[in-house]
PDB file of N, CA and C in Angstrom:
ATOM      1  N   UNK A   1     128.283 125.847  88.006  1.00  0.00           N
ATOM      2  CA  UNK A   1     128.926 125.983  86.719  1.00  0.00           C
ATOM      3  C   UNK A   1     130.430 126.124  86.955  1.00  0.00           C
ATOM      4  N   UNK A   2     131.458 125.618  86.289  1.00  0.00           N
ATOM      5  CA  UNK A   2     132.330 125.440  86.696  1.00  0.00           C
ATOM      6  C   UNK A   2     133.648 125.489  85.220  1.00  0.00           C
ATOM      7  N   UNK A   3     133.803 126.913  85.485  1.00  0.00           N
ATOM      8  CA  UNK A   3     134.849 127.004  84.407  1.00  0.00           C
ATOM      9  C   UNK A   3     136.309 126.517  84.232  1.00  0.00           C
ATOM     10  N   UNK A   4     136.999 126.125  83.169  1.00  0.00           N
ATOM     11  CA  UNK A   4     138.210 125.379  83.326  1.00  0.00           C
ATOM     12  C   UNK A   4     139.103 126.640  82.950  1.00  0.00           C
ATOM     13  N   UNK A   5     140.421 126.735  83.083  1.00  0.00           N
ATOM     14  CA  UNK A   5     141.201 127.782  83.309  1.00  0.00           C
ATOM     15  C   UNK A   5     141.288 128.213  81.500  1.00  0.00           C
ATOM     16  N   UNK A   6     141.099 127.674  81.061  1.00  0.00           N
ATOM     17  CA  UNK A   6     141.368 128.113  79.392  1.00  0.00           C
ATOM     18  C   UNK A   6     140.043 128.787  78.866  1.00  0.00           C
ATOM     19  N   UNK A   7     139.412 128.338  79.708  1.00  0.00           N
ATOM     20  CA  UNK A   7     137.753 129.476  78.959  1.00  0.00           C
ATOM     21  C   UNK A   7     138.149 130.399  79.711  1.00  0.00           C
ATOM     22  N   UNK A   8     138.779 130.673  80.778  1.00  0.00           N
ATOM     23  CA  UNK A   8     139.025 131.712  81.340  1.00  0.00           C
ATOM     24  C   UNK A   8     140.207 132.618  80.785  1.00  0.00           C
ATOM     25  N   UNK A   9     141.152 131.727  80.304  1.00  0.00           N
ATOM     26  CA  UNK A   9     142.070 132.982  79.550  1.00  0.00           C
ATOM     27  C   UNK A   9     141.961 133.551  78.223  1.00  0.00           C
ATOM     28  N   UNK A  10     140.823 132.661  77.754  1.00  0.00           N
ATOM     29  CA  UNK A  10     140.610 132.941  76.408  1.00  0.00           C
ATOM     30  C   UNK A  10     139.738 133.603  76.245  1.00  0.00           C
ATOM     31  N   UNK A  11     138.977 134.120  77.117  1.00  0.00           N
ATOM     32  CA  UNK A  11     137.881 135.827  77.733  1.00  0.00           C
ATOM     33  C   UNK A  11     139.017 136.568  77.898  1.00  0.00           C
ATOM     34  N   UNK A  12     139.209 136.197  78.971  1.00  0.00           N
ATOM     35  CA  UNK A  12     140.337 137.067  79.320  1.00  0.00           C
ATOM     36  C   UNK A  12     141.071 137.828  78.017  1.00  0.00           C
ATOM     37  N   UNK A  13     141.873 137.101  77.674  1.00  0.00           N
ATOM     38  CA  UNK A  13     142.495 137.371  76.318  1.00  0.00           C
ATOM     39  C   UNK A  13     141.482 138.451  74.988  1.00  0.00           C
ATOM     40  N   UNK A  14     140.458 137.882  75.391  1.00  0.00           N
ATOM     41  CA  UNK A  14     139.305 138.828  74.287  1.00  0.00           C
ATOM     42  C   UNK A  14     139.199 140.302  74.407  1.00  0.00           C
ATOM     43  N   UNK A  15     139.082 140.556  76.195  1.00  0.00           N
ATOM     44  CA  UNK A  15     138.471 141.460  76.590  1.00  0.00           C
ATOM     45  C   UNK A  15     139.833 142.284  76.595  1.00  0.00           C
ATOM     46  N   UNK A  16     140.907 141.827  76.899  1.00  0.00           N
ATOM     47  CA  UNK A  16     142.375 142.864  76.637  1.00  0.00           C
ATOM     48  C   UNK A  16     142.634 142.802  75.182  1.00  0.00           C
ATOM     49  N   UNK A  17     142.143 142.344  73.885  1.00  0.00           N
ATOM     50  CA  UNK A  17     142.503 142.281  72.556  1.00  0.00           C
ATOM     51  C   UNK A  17     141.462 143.749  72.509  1.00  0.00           C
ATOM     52  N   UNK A  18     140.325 143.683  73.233  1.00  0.00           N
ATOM     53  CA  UNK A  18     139.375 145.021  72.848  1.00  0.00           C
ATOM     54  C   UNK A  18     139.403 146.114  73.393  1.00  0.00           C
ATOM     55  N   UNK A  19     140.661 146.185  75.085  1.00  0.00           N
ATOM     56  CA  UNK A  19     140.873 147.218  75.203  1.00  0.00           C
ATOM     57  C   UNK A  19     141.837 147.978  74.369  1.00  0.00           C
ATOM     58  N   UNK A  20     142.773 146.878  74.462  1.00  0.00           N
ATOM     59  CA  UNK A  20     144.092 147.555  73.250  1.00  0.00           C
ATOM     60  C   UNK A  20     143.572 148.263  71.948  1.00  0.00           C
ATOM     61  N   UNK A  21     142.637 147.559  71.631  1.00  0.00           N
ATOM     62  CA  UNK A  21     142.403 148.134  70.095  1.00  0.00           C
ATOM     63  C   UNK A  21     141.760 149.698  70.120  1.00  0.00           C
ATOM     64  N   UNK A  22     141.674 149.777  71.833  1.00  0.00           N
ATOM     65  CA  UNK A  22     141.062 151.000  71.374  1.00  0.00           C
ATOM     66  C   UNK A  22     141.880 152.240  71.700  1.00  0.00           C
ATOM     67  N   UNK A  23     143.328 151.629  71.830  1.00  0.00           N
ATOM     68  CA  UNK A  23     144.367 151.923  71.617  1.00  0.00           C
ATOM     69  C   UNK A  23     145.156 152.907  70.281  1.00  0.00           C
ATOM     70  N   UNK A  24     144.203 152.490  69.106  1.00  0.00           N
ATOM     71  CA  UNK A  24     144.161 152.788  67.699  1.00  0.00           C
ATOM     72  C   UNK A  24     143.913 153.979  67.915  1.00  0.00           C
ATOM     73  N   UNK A  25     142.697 154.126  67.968  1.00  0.00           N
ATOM     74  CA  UNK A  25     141.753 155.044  68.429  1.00  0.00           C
ATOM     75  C   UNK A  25     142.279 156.542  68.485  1.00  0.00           C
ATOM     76  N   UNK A  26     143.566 156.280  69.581  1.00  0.00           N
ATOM     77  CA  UNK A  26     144.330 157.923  70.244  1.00  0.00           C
ATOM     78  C   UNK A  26     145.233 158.046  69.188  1.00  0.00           C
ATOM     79  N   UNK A  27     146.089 157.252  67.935  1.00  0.00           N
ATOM     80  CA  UNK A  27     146.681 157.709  67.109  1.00  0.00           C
ATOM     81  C   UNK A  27     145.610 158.295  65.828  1.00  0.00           C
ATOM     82  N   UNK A  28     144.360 158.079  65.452  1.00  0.00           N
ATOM     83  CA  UNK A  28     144.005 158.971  64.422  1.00  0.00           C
ATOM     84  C   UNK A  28     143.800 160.169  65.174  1.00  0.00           C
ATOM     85  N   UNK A  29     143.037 160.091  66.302  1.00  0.00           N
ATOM     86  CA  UNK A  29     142.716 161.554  67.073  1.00  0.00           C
ATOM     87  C   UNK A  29     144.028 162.234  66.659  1.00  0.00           C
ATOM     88  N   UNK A  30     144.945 161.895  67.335  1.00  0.00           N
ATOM     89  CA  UNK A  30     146.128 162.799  67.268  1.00  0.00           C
ATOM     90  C   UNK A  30     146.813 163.141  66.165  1.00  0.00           C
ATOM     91  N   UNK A  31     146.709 162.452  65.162  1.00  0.00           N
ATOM     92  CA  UNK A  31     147.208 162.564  63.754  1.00  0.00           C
ATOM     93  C   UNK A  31     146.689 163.781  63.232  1.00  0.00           C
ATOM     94  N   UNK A  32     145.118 163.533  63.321  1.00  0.00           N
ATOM     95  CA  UNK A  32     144.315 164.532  63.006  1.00  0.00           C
ATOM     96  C   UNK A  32     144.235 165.874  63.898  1.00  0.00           C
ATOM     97  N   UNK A  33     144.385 165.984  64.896  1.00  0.00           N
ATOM     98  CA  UNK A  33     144.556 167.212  65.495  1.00  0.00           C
ATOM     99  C   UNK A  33     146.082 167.775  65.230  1.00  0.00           C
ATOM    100  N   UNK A  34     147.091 167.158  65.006  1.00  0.00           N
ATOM    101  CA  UNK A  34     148.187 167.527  64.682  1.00  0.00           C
ATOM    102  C   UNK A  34     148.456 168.190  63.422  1.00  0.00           C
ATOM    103  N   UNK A  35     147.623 167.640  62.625  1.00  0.00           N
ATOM    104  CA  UNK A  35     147.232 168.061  61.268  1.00  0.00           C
ATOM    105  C   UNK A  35     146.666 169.498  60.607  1.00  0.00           C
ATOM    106  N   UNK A  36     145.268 169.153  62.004  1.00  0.00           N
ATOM    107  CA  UNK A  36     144.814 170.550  61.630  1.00  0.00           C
ATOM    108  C   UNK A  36     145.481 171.977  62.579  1.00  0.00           C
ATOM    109  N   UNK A  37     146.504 171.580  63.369  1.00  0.00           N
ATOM    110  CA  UNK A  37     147.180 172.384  63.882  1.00  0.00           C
ATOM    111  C   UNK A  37     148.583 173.032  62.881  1.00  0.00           C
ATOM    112  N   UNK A  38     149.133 171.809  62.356  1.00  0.00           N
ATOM    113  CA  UNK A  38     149.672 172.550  61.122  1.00  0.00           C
ATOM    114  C   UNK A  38     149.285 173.200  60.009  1.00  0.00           C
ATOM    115  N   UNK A  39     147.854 172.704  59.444  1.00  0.00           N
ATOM    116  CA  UNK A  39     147.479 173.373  58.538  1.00  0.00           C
ATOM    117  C   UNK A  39     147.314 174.907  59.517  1.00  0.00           C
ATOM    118  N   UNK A  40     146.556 175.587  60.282  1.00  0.00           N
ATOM    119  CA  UNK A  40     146.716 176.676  60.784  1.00  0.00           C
ATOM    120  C   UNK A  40     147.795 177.469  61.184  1.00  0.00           C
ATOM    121  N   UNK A  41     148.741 176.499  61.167  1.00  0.00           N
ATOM    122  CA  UNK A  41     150.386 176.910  61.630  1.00  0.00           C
ATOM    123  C   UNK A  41     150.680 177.704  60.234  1.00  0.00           C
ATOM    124  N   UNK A  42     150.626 176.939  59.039  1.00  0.00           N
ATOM    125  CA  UNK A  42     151.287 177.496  57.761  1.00  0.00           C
ATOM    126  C   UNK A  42     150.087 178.713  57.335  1.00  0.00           C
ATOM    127  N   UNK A  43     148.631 178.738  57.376  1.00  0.00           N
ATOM    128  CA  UNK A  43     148.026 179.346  57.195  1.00  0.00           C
ATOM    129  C   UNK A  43     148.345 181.261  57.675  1.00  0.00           C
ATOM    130  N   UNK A  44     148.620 180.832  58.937  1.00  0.00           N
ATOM    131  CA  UNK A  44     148.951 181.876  59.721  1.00  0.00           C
ATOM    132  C   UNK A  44     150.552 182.599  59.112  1.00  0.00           C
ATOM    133  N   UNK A  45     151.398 181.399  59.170  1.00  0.00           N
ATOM    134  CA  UNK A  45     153.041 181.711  58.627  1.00  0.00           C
ATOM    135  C   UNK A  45     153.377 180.859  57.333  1.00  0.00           C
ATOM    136  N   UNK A  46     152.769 181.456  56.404  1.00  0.00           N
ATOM    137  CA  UNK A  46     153.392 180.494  55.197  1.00  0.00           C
ATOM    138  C   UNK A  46     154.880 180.100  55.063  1.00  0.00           C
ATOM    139  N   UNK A  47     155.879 181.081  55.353  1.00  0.00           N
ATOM    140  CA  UNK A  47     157.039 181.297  54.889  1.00  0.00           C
ATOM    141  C   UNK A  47     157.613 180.249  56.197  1.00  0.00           C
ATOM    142  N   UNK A  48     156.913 179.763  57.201  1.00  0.00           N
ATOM    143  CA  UNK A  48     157.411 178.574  57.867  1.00  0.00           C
ATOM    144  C   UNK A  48     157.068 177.273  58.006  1.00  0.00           C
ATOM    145  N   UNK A  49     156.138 177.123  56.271  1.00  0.00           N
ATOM    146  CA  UNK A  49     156.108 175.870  56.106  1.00  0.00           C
ATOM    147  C   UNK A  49     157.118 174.748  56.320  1.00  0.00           C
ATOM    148  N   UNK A  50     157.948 175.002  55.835  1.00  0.00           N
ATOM    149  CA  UNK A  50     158.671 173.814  55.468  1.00  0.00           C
ATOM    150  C   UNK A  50     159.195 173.169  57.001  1.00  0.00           C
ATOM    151  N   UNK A  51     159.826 173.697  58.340  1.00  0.00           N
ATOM    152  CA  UNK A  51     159.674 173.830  59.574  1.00  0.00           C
ATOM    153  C   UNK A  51     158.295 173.388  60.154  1.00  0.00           C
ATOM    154  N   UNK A  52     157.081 173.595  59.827  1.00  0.00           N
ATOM    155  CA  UNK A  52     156.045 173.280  60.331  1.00  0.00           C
ATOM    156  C   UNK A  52     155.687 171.560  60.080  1.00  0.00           C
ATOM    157  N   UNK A  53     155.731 171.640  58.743  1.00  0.00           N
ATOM    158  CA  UNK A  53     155.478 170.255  58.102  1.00  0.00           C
ATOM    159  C   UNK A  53     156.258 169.314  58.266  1.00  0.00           C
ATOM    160  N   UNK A  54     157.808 169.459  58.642  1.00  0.00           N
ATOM    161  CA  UNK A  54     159.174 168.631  59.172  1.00  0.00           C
ATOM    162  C   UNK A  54     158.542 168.098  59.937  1.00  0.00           C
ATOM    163  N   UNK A  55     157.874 168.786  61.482  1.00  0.00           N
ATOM    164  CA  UNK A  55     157.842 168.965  62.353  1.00  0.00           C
ATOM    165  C   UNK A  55     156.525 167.850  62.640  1.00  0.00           C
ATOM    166  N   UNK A  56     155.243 168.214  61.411  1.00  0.00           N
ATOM    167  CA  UNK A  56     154.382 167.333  61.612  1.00  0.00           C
ATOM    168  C   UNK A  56     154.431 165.761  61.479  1.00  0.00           C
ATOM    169  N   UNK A  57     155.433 165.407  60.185  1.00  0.00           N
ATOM    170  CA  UNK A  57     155.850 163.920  59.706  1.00  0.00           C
ATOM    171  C   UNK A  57     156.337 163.733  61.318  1.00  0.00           C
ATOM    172  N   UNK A  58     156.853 163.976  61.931  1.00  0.00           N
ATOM    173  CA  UNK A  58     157.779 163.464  62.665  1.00  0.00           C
ATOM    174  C   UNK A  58     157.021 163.174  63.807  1.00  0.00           C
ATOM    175  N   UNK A  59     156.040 164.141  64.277  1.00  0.00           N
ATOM    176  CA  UNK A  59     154.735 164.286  65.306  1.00  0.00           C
ATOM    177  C   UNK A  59     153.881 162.444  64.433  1.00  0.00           C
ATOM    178  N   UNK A  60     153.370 162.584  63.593  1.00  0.00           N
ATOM    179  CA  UNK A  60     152.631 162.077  63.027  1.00  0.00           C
ATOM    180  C   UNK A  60     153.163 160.427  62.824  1.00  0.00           C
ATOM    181  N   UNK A  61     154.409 160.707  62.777  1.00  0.00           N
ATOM    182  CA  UNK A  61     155.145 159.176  62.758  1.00  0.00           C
ATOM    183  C   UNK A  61     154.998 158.408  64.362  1.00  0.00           C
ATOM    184  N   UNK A  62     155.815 159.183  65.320  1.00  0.00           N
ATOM    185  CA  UNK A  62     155.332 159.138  66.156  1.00  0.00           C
ATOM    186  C   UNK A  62     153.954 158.842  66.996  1.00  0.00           C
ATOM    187  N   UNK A  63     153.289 159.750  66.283  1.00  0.00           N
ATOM    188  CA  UNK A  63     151.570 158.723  66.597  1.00  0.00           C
ATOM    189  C   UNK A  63     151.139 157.347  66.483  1.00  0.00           C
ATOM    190  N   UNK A  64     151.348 157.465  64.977  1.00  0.00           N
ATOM    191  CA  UNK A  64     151.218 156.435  64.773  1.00  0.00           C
ATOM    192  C   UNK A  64     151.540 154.781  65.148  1.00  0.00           C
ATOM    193  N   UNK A  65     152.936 155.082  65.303  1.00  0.00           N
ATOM    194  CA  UNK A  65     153.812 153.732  65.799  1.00  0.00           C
ATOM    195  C   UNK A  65     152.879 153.521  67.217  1.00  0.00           C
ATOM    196  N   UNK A  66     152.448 154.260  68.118  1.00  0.00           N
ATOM    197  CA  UNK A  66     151.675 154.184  69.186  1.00  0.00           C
ATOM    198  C   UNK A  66     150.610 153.559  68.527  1.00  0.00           C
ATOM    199  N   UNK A  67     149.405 153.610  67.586  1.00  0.00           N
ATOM    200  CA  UNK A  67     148.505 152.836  67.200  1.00  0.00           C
ATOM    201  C   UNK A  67     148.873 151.277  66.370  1.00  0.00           C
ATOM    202  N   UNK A  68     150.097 151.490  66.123  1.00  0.00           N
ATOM    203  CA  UNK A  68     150.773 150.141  65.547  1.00  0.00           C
ATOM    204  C   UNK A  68     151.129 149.347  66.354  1.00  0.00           C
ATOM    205  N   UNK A  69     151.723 149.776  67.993  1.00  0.00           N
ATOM    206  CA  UNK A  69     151.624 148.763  68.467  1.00  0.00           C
ATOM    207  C   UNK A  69     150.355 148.284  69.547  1.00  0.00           C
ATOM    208  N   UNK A  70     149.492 149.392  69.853  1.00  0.00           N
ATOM    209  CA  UNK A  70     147.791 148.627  70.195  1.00  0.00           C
ATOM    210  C   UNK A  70     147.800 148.117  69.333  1.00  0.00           C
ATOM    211  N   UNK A  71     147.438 147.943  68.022  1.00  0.00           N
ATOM    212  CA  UNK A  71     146.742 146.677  67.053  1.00  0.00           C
ATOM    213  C   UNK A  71     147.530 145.453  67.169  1.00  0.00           C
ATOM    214  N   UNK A  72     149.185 145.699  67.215  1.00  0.00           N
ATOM    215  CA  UNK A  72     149.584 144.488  67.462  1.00  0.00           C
ATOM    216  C   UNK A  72     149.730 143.369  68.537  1.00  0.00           C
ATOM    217  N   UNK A  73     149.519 144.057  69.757  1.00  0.00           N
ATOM    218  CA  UNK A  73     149.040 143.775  71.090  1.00  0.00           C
ATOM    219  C   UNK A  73     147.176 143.454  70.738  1.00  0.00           C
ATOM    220  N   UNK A  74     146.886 143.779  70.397  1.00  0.00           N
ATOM    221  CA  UNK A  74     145.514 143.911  70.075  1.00  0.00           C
ATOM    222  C   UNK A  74     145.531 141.881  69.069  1.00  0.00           C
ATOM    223  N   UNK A  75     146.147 142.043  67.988  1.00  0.00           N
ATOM    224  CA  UNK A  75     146.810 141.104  67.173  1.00  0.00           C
ATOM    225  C   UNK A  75     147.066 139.693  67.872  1.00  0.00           C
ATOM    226  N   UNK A  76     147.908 139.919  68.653  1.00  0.00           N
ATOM    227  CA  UNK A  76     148.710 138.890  69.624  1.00  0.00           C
ATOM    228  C   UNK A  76     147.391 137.710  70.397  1.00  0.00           C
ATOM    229  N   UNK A  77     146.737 139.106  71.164  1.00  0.00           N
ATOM    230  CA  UNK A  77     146.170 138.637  72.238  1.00  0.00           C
ATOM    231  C   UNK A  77     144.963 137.791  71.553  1.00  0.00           C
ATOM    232  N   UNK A  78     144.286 138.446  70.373  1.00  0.00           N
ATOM    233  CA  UNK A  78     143.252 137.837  69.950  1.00  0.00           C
ATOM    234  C   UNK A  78     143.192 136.403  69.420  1.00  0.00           C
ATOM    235  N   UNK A  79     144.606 136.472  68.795  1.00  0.00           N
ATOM    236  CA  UNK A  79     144.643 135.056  67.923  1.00  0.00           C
ATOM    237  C   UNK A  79     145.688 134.276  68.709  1.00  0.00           C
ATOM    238  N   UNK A  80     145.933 134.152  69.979  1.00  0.00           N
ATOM    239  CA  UNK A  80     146.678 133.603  70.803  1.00  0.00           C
ATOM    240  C   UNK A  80     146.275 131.737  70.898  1.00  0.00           C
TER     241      UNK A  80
END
């Protein structure tokens, strides 16, 4: 059996579109643990909400852009 180099990059290409994506994956985890770490943050110190919650957008933005670019690497590779 004798594969030609384009069935080969185009696996290829599949199997790194499905690692990346799971790439996504570590930005909800972290969104969500960041989350429920602030909600306990203000719970504990109300009066340092506003400091806590700054603090989370910015954590949380940060995550995210990390899962924005697995999908788009994820994106790339699949429909290449």
């Amino acid at each position: 059996m004798v594969l030609d180099s384009a069935a080969i990059i185009t696996g290829m290409s599949a199997i790194g579109a499905g690692i990346a994506a799971i790439g996504c994956i570590g930005g909800g985890i972290g969104t969500g643990n960041a989350a429920a770490k602030a909600v306990e943050g203000v719970s504990r110190q109300p009066e340092a909400k506003g400091s806590i919650i700054s603090t989370l957008v910015i954590g949380a933005a940060f995550s995210e852009a990390t899962a924005i670019y697995a999908f788009l690497i994820a994106l790339i590779l699949a429909f290449k």
